[in-house]
PDB file of N, CA and C in Angstrom:
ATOM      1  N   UNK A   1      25.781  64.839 -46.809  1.00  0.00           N
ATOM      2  CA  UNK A   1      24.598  64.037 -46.501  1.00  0.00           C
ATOM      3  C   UNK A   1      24.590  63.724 -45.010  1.00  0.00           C
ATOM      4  N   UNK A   2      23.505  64.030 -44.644  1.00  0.00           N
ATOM      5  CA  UNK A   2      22.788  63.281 -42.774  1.00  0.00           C
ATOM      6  C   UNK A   2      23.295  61.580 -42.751  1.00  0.00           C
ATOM      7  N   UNK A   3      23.785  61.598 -41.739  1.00  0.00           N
ATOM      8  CA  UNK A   3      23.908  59.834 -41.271  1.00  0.00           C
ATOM      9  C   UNK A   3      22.269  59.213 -41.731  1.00  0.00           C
ATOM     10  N   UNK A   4      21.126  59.868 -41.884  1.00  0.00           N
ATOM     11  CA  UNK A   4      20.440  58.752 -42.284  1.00  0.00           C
ATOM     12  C   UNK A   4      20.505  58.560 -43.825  1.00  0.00           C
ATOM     13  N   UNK A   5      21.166  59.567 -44.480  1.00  0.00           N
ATOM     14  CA  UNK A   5      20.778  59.870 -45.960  1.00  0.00           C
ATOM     15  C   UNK A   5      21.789  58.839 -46.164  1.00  0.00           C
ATOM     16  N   UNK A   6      22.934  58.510 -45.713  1.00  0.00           N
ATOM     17  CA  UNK A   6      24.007  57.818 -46.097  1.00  0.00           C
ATOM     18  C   UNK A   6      23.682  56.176 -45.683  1.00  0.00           C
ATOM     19  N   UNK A   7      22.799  55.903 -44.511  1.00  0.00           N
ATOM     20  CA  UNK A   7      22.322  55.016 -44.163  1.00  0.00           C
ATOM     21  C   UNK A   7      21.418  54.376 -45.555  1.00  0.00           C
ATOM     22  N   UNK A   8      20.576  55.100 -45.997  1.00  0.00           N
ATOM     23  CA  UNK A   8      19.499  54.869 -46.893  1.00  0.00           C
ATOM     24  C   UNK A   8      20.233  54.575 -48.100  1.00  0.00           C
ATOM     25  N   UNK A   9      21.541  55.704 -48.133  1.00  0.00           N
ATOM     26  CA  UNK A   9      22.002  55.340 -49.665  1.00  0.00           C
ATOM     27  C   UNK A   9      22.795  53.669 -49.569  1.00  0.00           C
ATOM     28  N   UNK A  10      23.054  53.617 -48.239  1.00  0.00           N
ATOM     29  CA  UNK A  10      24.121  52.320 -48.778  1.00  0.00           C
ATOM     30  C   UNK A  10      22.958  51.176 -48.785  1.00  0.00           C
ATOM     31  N   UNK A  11      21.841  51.602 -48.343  1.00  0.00           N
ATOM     32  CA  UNK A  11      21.187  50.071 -48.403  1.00  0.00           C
ATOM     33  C   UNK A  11      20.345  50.169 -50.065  1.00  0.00           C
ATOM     34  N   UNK A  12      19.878  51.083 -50.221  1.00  0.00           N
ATOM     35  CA  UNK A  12      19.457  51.098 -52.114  1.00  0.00           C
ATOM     36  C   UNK A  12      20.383  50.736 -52.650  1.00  0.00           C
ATOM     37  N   UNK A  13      22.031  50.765 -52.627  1.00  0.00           N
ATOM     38  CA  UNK A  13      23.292  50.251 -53.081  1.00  0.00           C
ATOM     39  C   UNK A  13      23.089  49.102 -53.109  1.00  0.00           C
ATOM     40  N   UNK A  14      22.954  48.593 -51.887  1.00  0.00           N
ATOM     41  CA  UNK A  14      22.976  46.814 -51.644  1.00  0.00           C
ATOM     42  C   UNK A  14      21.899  45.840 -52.109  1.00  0.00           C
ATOM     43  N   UNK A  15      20.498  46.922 -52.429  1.00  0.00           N
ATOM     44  CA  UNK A  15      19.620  46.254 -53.103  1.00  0.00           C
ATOM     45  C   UNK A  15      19.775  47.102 -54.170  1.00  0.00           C
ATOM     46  N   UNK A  16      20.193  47.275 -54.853  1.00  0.00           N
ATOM     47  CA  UNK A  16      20.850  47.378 -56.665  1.00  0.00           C
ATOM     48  C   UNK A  16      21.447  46.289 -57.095  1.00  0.00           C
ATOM     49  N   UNK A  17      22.606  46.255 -55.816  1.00  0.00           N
ATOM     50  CA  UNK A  17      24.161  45.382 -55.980  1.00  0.00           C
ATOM     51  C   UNK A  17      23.504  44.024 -56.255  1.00  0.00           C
ATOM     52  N   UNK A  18      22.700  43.561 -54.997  1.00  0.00           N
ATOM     53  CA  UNK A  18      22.511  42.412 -54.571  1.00  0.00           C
ATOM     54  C   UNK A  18      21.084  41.623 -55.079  1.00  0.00           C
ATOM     55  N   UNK A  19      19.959  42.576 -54.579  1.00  0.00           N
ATOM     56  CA  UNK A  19      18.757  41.703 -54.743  1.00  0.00           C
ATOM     57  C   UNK A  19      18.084  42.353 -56.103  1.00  0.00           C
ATOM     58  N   UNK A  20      18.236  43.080 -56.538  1.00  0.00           N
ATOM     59  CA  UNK A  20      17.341  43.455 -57.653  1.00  0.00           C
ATOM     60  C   UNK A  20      18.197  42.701 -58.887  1.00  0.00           C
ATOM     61  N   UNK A  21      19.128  42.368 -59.204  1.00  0.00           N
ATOM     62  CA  UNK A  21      19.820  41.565 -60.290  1.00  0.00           C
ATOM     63  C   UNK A  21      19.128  40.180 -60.411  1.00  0.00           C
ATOM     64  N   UNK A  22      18.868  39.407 -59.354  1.00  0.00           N
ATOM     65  CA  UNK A  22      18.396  38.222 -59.275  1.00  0.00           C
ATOM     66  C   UNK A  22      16.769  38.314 -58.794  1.00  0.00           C
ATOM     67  N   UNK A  23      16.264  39.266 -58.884  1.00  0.00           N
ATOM     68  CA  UNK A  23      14.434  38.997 -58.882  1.00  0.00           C
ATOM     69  C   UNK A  23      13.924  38.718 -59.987  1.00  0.00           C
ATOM     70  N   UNK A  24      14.444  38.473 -60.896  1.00  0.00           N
ATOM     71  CA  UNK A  24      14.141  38.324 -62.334  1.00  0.00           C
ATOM     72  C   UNK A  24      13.050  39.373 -63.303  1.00  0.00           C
ATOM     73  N   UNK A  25      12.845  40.424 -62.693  1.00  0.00           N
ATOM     74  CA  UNK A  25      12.468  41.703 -63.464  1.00  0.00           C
ATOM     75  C   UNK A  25      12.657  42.895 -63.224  1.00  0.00           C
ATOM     76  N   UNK A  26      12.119  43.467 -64.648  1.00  0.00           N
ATOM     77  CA  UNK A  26      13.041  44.622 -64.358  1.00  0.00           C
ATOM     78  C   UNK A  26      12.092  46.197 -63.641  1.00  0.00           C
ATOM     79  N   UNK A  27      12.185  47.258 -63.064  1.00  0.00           N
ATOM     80  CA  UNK A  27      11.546  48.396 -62.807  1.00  0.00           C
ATOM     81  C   UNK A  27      10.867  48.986 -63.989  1.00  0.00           C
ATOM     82  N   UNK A  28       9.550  48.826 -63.111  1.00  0.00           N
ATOM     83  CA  UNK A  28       8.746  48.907 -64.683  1.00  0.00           C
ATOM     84  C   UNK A  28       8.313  50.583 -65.089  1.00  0.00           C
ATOM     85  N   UNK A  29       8.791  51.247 -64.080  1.00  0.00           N
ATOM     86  CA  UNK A  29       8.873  52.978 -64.755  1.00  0.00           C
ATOM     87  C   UNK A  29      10.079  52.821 -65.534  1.00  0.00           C
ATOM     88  N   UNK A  30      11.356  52.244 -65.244  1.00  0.00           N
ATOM     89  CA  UNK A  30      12.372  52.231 -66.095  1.00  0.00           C
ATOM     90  C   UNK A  30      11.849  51.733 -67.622  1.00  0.00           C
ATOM     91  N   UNK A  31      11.275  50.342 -67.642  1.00  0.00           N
ATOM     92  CA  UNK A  31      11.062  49.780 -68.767  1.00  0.00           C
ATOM     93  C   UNK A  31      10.301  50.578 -69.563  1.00  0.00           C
ATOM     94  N   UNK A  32       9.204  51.170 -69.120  1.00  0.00           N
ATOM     95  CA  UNK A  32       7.875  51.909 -70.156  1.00  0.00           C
ATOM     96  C   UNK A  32       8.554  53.199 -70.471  1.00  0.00           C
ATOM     97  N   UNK A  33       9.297  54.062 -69.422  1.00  0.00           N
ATOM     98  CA  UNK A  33       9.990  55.111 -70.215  1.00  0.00           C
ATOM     99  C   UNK A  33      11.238  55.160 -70.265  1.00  0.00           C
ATOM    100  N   UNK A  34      11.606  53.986 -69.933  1.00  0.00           N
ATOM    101  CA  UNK A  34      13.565  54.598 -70.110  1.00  0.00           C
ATOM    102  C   UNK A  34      14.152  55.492 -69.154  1.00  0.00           C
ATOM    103  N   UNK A  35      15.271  55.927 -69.072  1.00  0.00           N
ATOM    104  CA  UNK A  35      15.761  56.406 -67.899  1.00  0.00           C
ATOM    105  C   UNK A  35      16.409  55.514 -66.594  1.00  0.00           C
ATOM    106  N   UNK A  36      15.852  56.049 -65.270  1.00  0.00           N
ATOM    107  CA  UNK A  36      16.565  55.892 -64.430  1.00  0.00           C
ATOM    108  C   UNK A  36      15.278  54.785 -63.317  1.00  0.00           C
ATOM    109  N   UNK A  37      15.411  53.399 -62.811  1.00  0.00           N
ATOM    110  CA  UNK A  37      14.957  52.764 -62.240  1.00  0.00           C
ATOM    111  C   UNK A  37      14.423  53.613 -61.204  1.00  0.00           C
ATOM    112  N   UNK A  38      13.432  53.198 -60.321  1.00  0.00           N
ATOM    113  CA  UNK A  38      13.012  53.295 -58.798  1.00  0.00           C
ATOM    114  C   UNK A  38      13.877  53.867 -58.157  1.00  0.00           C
ATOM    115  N   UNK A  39      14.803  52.564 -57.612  1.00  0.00           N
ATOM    116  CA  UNK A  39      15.484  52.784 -56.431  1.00  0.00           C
ATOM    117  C   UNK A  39      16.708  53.740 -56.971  1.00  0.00           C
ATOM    118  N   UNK A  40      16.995  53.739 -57.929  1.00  0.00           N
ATOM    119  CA  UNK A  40      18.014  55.062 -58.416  1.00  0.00           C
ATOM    120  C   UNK A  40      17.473  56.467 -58.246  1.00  0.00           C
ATOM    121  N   UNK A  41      16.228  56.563 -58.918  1.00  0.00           N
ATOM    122  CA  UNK A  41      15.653  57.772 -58.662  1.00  0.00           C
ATOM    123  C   UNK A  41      15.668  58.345 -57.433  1.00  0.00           C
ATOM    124  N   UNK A  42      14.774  57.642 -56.139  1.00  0.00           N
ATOM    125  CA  UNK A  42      14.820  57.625 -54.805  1.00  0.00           C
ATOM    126  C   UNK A  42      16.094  57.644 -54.266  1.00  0.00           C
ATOM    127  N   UNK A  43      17.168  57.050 -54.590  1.00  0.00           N
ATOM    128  CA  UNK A  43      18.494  57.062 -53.972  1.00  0.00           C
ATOM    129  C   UNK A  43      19.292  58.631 -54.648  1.00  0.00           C
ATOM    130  N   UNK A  44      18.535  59.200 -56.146  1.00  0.00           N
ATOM    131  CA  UNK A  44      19.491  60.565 -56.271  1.00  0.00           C
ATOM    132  C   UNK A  44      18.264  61.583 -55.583  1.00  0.00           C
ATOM    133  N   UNK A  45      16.808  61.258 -54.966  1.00  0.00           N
ATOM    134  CA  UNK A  45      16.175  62.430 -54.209  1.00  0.00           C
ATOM    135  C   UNK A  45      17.095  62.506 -52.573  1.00  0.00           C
ATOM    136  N   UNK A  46      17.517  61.227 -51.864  1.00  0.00           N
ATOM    137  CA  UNK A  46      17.646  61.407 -50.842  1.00  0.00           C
ATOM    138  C   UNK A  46      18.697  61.470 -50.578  1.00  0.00           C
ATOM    139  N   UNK A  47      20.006  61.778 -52.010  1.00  0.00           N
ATOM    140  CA  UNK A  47      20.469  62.627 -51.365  1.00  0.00           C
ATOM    141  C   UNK A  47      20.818  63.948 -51.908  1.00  0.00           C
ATOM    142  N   UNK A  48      19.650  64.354 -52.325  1.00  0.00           N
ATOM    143  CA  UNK A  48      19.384  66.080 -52.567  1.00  0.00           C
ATOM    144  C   UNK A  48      18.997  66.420 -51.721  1.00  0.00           C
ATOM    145  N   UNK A  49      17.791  65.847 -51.123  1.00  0.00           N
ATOM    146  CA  UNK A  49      16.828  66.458 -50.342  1.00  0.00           C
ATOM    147  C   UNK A  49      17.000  66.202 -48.895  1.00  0.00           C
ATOM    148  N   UNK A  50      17.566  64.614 -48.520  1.00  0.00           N
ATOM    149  CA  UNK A  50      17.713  63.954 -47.082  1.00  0.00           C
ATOM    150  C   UNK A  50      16.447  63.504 -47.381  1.00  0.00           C
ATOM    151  N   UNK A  51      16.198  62.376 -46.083  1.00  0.00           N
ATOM    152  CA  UNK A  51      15.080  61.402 -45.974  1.00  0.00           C
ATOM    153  C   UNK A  51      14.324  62.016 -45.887  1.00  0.00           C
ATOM    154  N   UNK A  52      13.610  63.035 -45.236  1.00  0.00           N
ATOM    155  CA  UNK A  52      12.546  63.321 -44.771  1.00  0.00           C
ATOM    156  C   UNK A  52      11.609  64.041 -45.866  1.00  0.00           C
ATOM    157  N   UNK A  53      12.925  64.730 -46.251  1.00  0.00           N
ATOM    158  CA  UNK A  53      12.142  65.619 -47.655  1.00  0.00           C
ATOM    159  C   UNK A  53      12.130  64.800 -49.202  1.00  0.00           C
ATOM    160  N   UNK A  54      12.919  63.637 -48.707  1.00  0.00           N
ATOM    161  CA  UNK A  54      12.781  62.865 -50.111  1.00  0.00           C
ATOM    162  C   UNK A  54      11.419  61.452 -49.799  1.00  0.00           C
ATOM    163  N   UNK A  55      10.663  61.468 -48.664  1.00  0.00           N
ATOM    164  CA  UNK A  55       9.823  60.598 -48.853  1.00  0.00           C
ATOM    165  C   UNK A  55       8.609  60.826 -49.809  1.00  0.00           C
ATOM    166  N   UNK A  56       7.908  62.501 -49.689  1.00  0.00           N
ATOM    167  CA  UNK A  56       6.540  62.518 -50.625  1.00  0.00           C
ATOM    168  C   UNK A  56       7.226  61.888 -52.503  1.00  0.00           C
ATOM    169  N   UNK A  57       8.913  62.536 -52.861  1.00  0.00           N
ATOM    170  CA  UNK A  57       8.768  62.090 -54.076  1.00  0.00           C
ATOM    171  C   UNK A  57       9.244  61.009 -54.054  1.00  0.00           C
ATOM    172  N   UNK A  58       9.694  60.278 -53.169  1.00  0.00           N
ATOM    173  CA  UNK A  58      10.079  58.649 -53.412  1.00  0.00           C
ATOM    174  C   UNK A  58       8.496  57.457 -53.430  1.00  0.00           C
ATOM    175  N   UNK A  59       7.322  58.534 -52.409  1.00  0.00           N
ATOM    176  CA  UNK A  59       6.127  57.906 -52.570  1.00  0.00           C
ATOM    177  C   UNK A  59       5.594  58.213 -53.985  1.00  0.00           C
ATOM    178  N   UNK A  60       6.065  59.275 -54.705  1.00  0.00           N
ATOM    179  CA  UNK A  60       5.313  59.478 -56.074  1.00  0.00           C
ATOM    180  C   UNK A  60       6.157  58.672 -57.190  1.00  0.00           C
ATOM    181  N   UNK A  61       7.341  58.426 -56.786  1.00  0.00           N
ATOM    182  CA  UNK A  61       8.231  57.487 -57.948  1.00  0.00           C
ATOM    183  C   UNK A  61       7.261  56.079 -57.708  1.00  0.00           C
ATOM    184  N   UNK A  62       7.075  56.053 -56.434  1.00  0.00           N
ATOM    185  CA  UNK A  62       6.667  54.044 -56.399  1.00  0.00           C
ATOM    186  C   UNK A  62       5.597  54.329 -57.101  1.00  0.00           C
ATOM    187  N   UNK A  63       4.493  55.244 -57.274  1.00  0.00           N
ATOM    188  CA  UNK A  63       3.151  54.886 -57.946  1.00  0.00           C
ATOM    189  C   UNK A  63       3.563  54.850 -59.050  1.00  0.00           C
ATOM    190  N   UNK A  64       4.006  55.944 -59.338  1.00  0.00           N
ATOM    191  CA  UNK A  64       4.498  55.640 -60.847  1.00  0.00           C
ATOM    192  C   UNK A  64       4.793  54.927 -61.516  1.00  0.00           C
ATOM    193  N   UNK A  65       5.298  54.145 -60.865  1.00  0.00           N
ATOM    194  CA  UNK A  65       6.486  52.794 -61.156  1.00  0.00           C
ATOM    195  C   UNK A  65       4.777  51.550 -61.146  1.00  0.00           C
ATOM    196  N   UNK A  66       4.329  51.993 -60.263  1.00  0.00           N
ATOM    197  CA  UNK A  66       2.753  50.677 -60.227  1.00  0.00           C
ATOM    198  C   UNK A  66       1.830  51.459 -61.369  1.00  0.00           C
ATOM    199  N   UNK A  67       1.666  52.317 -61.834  1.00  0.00           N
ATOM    200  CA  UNK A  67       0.621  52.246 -63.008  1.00  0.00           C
ATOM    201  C   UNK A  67       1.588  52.160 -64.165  1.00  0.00           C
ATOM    202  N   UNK A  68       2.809  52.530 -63.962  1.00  0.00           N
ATOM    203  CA  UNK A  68       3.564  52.111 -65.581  1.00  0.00           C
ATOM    204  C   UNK A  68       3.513  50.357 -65.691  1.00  0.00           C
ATOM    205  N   UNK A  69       3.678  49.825 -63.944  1.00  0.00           N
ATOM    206  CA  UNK A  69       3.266  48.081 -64.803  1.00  0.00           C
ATOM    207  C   UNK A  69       2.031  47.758 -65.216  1.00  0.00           C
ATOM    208  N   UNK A  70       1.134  48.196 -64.197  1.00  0.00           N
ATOM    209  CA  UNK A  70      -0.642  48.177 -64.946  1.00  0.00           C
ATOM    210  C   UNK A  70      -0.088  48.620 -66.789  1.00  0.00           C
ATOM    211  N   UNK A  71       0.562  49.370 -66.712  1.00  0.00           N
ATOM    212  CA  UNK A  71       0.415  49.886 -68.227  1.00  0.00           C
ATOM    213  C   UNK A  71       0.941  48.581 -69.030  1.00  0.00           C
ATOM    214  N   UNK A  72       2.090  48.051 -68.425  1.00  0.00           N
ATOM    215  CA  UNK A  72       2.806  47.038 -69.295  1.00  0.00           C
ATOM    216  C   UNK A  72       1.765  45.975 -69.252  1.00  0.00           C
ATOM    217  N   UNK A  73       1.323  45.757 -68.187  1.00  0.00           N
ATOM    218  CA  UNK A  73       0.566  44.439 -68.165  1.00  0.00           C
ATOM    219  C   UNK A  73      -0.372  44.303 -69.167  1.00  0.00           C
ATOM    220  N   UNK A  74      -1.142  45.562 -69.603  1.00  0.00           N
ATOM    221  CA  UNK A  74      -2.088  45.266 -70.239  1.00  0.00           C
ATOM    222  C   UNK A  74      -1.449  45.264 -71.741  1.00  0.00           C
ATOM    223  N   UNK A  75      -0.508  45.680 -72.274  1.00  0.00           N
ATOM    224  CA  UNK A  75       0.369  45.621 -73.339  1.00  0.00           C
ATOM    225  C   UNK A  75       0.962  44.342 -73.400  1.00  0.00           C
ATOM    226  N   UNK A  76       1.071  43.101 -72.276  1.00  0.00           N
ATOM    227  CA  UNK A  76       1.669  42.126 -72.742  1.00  0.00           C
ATOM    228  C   UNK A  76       0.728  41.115 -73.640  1.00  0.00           C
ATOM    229  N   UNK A  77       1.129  41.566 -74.753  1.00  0.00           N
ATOM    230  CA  UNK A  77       0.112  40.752 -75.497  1.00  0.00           C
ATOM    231  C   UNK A  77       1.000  40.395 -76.712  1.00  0.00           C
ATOM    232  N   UNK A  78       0.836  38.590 -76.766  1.00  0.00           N
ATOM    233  CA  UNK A  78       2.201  38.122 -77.417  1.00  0.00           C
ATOM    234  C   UNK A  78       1.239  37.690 -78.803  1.00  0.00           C
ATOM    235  N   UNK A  79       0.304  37.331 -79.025  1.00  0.00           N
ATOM    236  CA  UNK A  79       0.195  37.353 -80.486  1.00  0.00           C
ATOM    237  C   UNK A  79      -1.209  37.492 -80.999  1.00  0.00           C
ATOM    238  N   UNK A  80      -1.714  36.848 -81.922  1.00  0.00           N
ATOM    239  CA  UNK A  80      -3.393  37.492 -82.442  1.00  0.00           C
ATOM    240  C   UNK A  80      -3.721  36.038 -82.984  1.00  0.00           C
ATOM    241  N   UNK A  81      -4.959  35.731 -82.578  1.00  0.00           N
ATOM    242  CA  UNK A  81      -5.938  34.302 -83.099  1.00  0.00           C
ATOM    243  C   UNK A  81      -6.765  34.788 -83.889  1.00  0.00           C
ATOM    244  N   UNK A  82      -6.842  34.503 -85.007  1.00  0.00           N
ATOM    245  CA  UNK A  82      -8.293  34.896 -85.604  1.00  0.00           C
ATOM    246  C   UNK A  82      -8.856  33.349 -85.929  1.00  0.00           C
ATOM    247  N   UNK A  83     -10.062  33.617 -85.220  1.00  0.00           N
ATOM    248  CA  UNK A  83     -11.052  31.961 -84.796  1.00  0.00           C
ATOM    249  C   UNK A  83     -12.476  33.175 -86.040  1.00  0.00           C
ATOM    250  N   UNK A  84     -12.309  33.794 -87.138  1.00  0.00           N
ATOM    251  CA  UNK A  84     -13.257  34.199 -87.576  1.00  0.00           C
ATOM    252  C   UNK A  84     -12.783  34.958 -88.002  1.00  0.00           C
ATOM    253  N   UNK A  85     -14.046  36.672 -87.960  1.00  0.00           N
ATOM    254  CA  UNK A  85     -14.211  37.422 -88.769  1.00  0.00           C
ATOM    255  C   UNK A  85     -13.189  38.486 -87.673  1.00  0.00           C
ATOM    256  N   UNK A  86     -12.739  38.514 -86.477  1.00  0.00           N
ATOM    257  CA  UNK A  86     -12.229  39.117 -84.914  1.00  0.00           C
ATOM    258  C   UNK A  86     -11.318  38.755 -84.750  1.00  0.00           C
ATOM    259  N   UNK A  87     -10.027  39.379 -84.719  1.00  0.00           N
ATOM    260  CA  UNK A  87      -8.858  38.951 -84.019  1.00  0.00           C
ATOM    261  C   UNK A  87      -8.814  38.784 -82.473  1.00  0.00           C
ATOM    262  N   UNK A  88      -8.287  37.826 -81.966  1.00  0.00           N
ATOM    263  CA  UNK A  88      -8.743  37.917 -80.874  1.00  0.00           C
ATOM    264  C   UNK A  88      -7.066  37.674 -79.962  1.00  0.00           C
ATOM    265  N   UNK A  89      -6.640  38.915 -79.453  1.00  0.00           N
ATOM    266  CA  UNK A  89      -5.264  38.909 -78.689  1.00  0.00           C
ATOM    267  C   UNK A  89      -5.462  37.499 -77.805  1.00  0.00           C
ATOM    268  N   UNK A  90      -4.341  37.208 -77.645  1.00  0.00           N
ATOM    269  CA  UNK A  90      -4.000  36.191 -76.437  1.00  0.00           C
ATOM    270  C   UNK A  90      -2.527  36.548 -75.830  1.00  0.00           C
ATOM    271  N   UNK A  91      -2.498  36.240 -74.427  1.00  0.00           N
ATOM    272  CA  UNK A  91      -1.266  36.146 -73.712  1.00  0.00           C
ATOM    273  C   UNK A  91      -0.918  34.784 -73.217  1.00  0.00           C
ATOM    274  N   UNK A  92       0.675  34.486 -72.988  1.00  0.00           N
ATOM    275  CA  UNK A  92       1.037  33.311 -72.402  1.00  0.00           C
ATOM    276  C   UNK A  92       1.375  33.349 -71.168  1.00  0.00           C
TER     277      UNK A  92
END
């Protein structure tokens, strides 16, 4: 690996190690399909590829990762009211 690839890997390390344990949620491409978080993914492209060639798929992991929470978000739906003849979802 390039001094920057090793640069990049130790700091995705340190935000694994350090700040992603205590943000209180979890990577939401991980959650909707299982597998391997964000910054894991991005941390095993760059160092296949090095930085430069691992930015277009580290930019396609982050979207991914933002419409799989759009996906969760609209799935958080914790129970059903029926005020009638219509169930009517609610979230808390």
């Amino acid at each position: 690996m390039s001094l920057a690839a090793v640069a990049v890997d130790r700091l995705i390390r340190g935000y694994q190690r350090r700040i992603s344990p205590r943000k209180g949620w979890s990577c939401a491409y991980r959650v909707a399909g299982g597998g391997v978080s964000c910054s894991e993914a991005v941390r095993r492209v760059v160092a296949e590829r090095g930085v430069l060639r691992g930015v277009r798929p580290g930019v396609v992991q982050l979207v991914a990762c933002y419409r799989a929470a759009g996906m969760l978000a609209q799935s958080d739906v914790r129970g059903v009211c029926c005020c009638g003849p219509v169930p009517i979802p609610f979230r808390f």
